[in-house]
Protein backbone atom coordinates (compact mmCIF):
# COMPACT_ATOMS: atom_id res chain seq x y z
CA UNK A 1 12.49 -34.75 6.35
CA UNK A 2 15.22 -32.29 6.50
CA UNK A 3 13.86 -30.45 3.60
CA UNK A 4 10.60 -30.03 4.81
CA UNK A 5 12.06 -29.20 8.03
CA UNK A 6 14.12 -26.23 5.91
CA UNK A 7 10.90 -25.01 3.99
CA UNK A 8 8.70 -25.04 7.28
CA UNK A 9 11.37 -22.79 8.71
CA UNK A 10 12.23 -20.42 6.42
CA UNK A 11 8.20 -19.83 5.98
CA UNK A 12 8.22 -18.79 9.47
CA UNK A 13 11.05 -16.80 8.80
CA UNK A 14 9.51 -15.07 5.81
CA UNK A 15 6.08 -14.23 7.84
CA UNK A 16 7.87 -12.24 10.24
CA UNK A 17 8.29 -9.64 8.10
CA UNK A 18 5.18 -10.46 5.51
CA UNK A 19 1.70 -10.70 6.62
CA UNK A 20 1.01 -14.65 6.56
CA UNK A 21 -2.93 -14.00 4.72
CA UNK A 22 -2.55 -9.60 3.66
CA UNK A 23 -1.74 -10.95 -0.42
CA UNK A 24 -3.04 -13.59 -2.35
CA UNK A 25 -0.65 -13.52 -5.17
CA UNK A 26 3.09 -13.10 -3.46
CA UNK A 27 4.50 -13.60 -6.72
CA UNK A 28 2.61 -10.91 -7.56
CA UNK A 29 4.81 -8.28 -5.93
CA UNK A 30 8.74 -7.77 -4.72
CA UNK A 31 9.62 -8.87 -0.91
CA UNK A 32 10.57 -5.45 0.09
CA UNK A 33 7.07 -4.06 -1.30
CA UNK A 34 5.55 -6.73 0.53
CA UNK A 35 7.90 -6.06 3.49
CA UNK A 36 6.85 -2.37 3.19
CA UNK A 37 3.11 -3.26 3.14
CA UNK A 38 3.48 -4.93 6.15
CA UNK A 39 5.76 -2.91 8.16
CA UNK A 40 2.92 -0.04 7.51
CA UNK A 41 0.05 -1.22 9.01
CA UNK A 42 1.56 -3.14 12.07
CA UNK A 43 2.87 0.17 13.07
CA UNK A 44 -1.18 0.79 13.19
CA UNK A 45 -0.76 -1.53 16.67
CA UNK A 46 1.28 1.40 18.17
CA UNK A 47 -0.60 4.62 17.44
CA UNK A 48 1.81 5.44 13.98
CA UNK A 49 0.34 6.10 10.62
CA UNK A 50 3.52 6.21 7.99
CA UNK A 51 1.79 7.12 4.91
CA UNK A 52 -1.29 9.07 3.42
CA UNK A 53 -2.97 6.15 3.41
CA UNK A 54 -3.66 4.98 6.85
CA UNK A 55 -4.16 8.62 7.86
CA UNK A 56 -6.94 8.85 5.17
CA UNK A 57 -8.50 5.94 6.66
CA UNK A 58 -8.31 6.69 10.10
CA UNK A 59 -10.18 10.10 9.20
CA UNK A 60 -13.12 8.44 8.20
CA UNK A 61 -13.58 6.36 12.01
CA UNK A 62 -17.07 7.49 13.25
CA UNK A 63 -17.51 10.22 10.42
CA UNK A 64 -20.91 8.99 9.87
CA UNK A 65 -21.77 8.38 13.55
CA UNK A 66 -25.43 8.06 13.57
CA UNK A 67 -26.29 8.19 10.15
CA UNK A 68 -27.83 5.52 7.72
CA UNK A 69 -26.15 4.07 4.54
CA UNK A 70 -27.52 1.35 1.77
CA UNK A 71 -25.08 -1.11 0.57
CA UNK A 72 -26.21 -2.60 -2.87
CA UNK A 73 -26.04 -5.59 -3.54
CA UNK A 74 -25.65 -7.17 -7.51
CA UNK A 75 -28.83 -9.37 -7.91
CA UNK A 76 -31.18 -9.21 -10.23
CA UNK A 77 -34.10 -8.18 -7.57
CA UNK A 78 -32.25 -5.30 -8.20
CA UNK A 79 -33.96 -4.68 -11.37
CA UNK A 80 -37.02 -4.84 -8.92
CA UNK A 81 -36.53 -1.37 -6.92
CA UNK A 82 -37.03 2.25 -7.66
CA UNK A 83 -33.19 2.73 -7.13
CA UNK A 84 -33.47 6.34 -7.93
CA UNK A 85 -34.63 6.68 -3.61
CA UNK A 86 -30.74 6.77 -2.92
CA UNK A 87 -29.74 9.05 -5.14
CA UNK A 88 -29.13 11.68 -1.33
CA UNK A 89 -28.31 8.41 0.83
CA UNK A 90 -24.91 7.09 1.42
CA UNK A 91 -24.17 4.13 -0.89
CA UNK A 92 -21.86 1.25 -1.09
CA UNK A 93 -21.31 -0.30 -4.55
CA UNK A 94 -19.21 -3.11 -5.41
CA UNK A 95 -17.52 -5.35 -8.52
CA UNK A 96 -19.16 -4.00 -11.38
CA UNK A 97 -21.89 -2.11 -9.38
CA UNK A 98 -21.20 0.91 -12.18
CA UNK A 99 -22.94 -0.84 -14.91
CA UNK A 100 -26.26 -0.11 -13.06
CA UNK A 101 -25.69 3.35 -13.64
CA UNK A 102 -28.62 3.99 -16.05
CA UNK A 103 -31.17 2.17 -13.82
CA UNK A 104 -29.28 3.85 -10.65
CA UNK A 105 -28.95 7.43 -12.01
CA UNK A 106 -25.97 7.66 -9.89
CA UNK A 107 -22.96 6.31 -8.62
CA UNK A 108 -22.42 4.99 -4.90
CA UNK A 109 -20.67 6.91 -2.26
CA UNK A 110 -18.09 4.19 -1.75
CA UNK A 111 -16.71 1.24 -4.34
CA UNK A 112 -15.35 -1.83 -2.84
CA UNK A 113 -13.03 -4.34 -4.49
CA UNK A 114 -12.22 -7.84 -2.98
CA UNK A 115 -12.01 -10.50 -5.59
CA UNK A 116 -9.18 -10.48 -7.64
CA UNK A 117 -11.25 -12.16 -10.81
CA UNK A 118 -13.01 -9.16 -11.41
CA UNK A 119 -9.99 -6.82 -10.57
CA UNK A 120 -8.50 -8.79 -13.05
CA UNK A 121 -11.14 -9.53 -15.55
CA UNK A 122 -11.97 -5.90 -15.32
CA UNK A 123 -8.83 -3.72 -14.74
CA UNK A 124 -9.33 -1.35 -17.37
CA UNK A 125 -12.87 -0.27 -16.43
CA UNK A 126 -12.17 -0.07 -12.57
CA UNK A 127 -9.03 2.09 -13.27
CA UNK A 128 -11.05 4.57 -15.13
CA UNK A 129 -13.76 4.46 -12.84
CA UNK A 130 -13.30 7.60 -10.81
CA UNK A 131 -17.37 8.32 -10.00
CA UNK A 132 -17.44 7.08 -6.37
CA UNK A 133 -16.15 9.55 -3.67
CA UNK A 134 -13.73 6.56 -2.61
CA UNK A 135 -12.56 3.33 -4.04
CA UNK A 136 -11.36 0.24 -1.50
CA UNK A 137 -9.38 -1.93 -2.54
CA UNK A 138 -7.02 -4.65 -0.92
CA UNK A 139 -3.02 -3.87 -1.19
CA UNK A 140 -2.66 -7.74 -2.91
CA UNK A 141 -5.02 -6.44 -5.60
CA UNK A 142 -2.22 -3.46 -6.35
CA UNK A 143 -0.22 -5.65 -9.32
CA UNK A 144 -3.22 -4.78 -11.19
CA UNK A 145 -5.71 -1.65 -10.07
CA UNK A 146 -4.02 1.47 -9.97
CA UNK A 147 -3.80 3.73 -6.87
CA UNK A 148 -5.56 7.42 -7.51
CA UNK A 149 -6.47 10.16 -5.15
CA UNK A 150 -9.31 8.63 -4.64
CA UNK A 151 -8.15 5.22 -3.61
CA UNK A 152 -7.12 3.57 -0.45
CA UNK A 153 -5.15 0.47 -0.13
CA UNK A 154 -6.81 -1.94 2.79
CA UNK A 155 -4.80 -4.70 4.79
CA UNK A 156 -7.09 -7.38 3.87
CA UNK A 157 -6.34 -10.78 5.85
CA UNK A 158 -7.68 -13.14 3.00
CA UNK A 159 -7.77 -16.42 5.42
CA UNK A 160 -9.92 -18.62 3.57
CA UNK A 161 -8.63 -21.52 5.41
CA UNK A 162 -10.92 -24.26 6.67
CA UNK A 163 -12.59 -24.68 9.05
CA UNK A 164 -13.77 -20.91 7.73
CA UNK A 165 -13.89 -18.47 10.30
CA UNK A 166 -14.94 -15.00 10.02
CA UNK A 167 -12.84 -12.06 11.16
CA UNK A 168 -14.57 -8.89 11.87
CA UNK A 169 -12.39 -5.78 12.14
CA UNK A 170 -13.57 -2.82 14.30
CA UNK A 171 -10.35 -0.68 13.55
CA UNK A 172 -9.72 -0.62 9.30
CA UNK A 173 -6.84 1.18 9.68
CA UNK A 174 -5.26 -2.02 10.74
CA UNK A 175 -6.49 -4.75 9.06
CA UNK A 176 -10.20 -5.91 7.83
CA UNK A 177 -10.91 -9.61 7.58
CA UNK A 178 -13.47 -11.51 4.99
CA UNK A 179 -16.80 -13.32 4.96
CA UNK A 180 -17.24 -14.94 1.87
CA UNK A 181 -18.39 -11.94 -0.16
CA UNK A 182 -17.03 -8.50 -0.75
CA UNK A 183 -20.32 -6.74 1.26
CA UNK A 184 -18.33 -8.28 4.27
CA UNK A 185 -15.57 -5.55 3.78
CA UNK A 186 -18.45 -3.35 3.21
CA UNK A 187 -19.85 -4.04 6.53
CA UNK A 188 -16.91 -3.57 8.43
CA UNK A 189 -16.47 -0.52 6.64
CA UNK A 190 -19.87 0.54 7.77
CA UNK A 191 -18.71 -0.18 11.14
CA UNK A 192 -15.91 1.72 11.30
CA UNK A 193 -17.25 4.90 9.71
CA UNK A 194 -19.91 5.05 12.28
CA UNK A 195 -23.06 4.27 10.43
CA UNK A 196 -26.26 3.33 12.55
CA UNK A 197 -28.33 1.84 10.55
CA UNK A 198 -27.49 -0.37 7.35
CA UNK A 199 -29.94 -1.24 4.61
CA UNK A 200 -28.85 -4.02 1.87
CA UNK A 201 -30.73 -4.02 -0.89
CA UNK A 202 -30.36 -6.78 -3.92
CA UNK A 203 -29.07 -9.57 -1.90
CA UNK A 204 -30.81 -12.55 -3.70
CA UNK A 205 -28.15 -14.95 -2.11
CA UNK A 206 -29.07 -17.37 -4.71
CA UNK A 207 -26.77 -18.22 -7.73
CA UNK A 208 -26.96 -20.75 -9.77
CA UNK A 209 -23.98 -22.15 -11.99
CA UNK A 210 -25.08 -22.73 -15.59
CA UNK A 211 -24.21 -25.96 -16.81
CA UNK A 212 -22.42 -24.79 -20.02
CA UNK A 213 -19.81 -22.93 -17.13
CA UNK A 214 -16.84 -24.18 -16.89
CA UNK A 215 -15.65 -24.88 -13.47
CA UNK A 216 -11.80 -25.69 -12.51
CA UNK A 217 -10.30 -27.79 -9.40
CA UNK A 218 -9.69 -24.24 -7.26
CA UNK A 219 -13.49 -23.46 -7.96
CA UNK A 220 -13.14 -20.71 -10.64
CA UNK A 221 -15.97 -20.56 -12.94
CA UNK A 222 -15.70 -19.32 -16.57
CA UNK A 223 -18.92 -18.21 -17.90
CA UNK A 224 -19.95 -19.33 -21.59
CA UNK A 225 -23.36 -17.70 -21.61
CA UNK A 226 -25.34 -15.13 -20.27
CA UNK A 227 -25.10 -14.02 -15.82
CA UNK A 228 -28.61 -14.80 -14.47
CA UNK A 229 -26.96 -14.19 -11.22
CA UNK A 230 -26.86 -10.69 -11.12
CA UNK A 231 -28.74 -7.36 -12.20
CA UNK A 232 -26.88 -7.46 -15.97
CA UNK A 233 -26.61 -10.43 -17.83
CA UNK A 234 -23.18 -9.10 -18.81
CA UNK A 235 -22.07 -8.74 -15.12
CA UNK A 236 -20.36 -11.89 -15.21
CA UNK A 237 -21.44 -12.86 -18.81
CA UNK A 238 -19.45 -15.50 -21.77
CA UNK A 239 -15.72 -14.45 -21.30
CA UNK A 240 -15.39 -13.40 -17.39
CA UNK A 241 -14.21 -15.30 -14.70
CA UNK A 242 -15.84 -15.45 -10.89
CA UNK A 243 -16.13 -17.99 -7.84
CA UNK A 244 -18.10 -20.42 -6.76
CA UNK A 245 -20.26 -18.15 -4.23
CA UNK A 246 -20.78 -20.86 -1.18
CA UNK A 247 -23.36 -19.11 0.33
CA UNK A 248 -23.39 -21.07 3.60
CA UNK A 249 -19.69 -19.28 4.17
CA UNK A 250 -21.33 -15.71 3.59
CA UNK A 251 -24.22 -16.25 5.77
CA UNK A 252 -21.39 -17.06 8.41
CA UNK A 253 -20.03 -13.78 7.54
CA UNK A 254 -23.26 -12.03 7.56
CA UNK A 255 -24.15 -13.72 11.21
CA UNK A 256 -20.73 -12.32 12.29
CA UNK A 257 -21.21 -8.81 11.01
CA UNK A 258 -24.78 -8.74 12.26
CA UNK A 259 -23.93 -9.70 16.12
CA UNK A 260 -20.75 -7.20 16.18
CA UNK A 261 -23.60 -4.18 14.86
CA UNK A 262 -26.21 -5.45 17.75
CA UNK A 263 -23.41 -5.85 20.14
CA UNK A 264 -23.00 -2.03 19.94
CA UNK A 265 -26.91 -1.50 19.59
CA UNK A 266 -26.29 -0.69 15.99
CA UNK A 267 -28.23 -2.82 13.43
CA UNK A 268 -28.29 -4.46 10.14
CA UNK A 269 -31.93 -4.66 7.97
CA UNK A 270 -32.28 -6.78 5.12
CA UNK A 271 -34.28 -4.76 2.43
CA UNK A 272 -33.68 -6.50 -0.55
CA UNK A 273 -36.66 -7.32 -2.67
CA UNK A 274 -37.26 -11.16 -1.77
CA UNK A 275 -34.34 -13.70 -2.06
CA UNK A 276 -32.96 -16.10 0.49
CA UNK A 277 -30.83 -14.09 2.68
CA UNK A 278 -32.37 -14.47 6.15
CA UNK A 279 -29.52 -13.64 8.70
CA UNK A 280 -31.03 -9.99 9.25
CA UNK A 281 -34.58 -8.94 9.96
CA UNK A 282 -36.46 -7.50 7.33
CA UNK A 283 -38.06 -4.02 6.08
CA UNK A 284 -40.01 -3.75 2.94
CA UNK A 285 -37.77 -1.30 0.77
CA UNK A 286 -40.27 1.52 -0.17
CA UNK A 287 -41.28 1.46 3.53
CA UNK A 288 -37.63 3.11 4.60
CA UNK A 289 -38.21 6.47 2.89
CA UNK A 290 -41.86 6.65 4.64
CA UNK A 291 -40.62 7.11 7.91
C-alpha cells in the first residue's frame, strides 16, 4: 500500500513540471528536456513565446483568413482524382503523402507527422524530406525526426485514454489535441491558420487488416504483404509497422472538428472520391474548380 501510495505521489510530483499526455516515449528524452518542453509552451497561457518556435507558430494564426485549403488524405480513391487541380491550392500532406509525388506533380503546402510508427519506420526519408513549405511534427516525436528551418515542434496532448475524448485546440501555439488520425492535427491546423473552407480528398475510411498481418497486444500491426489501404501498395507494405485505425474513434474526431468549423460559420466538405466517411457533407471533387 505504501508503495503504491509513494509511486502515485511522486507521479504527481513529476507532472508538475512534465506535461502528463505532451510525449509518448518519456524514456525517450532527459527530464530537463522534457522539463524544458513543458515550461515553453505553458508560458503560451501568459502571452510569452521563449523560443523561435512558438513565435513561428503564432505567425501563422489567421494567415489564411478566408481562403480554401485541401487536406489529402492516403487512400487509394486517391488514385481516382486528377490530383494535378491543386497544384496552386493550399495542401496538407501527411505520413508518407511524398510518395504520391509522380501522380501529384507536387508536394503539399504543409506535412504533418503524428504517429510515431511511421516517424520511426521512416526517419530517414522524412528527415530528408524538405519539399513542403512546413513540416509539423509533435516534440515526443524529436528522439527521432530532426528539427530544420522548416520544422516546428507542436505540444501534442496524445490522451488516448478511454473513454476517448476528442480535444480540439483553437490556439496551436499552446497545445493541439488528437482524434484518432493525424488529419485531426491537420484540422486544427486549418483552424488556426484561418482557412474557410476545407476540402478532404482520399478519405476512404475503410481499412482492412490482411490476415497474413501480424497484430500485437498494444494493437501494432506489422505488414507481411502488400498496403491495400492506401494510394501505394508500399505505403505501409511487408516490413513497416502502423495501427489498428478504429475508425469509430476518428469519426469522433472528425464530428468534433466539424462542429468547432460550423460553430464559427466555417465549414468542412468531404470530397473524396466515394468511401465511408460520412461526418461532413459532400461535393463531387471536379465540381470545386467549376465554381
Amino acid at each position: 500500500m505504501f508503495k503504491k501510495f509513494t509511486k502515485k505521489l511522486l507521479s504527481k510530483v513529476f507532472y508538475l513540471f512534465v506535461e502528463q499526455y505532451s510525449f509518448v516515449h518519456l524514456n525517450k528524452n532527459s527530464i530537463l528536456k522534457l522539463m524544458w518542453y513543458s515550461l515553453r509552451f505553458r508560458l503560451v497561457d501568459w502571452g510569452i513565446l521563449l523560443t523561435k518556435n512558438e513565435k513561428k507558430i503564432a505567425s501563422l494564426r489567421n494567415k489564411y483568413k478566408g481562403k480554401r485549403c485541401f487536406i489529402i488524405g492516403n487512400g487509394p480513391s486517391l488514385n481516382t482524382l486528377d490530383l494535378s487541380k491543386l497544384k496552386n491550392e493550399f495542401t496538407f500532406g501527411v505520413n508518407a503523402i511524398y510518395l504520391n509525388y509522380e501522380n501529384m506533380g507536387f508536394y503539399p503546402n504543409f506535412y504533418v507527422i503524428e504517429d510515431y510508427l511511421v516517424a520511426e519506420d521512416r526517419a530517414e526519408e522524412i528527415n530528408s524530406y524538405n519539399k513542403s513549405d512546413l513540416k509539423f511534427f509533435g516534440t515526443y516525436l524529436d528522439y527521432v525526426l530532426k528539427k530544420d528551418s522548416k520544422s516546428i515542434h507542436l505540444n501534442v496532448q496524445m490522451k488516448y485514454t478511454e473513454p476517448f475524448s476528442p480535444f480540439f485546440s483553437t490556439n496551436c501555439v499552446r497545445k493541439l489535441g488528437v482524434g484518432g488520425s493525424v488529419t485531426f492535427l491537420c484540422l486544427q491546423l486549418a483552424y488556426y491558420m484561418g482557412f474557410e473552407t476545407v476540402y478532404m480528398i482520399g478519405f476512404d475510411h475503410n481499412y482492412h487488416i490482411p490476415k497474413e498481418a501480424k497484430l500485437d497486444e498494444t494493437t501494432v500491426i506489422l505488414s507481411e504483404s502488400d498496403d491495400i489501404n492506401h494510394f501505394s501498395k508500399s505505403y505501409f507494405g511487408k516490413g513497416y509497422r502502423w495501427h489498428d485505425p478504429k475508425v469509430d474513434r476518428m469519426a469522433m474526431g472528425f464530428l468534433e472538428a466539424k462542429n468547432k468549423f460550423e460553430k464559427d460559420g466555417r465549414k468542412i466538405i468531404n470530397a473524396t472520391n466515394g468511401g465511408k466517411l460520412e461526418v461532413f457533407p459532400r461535393v463531387t471533387y471536379n465540381k470545386i474548380f467549376q465554381q
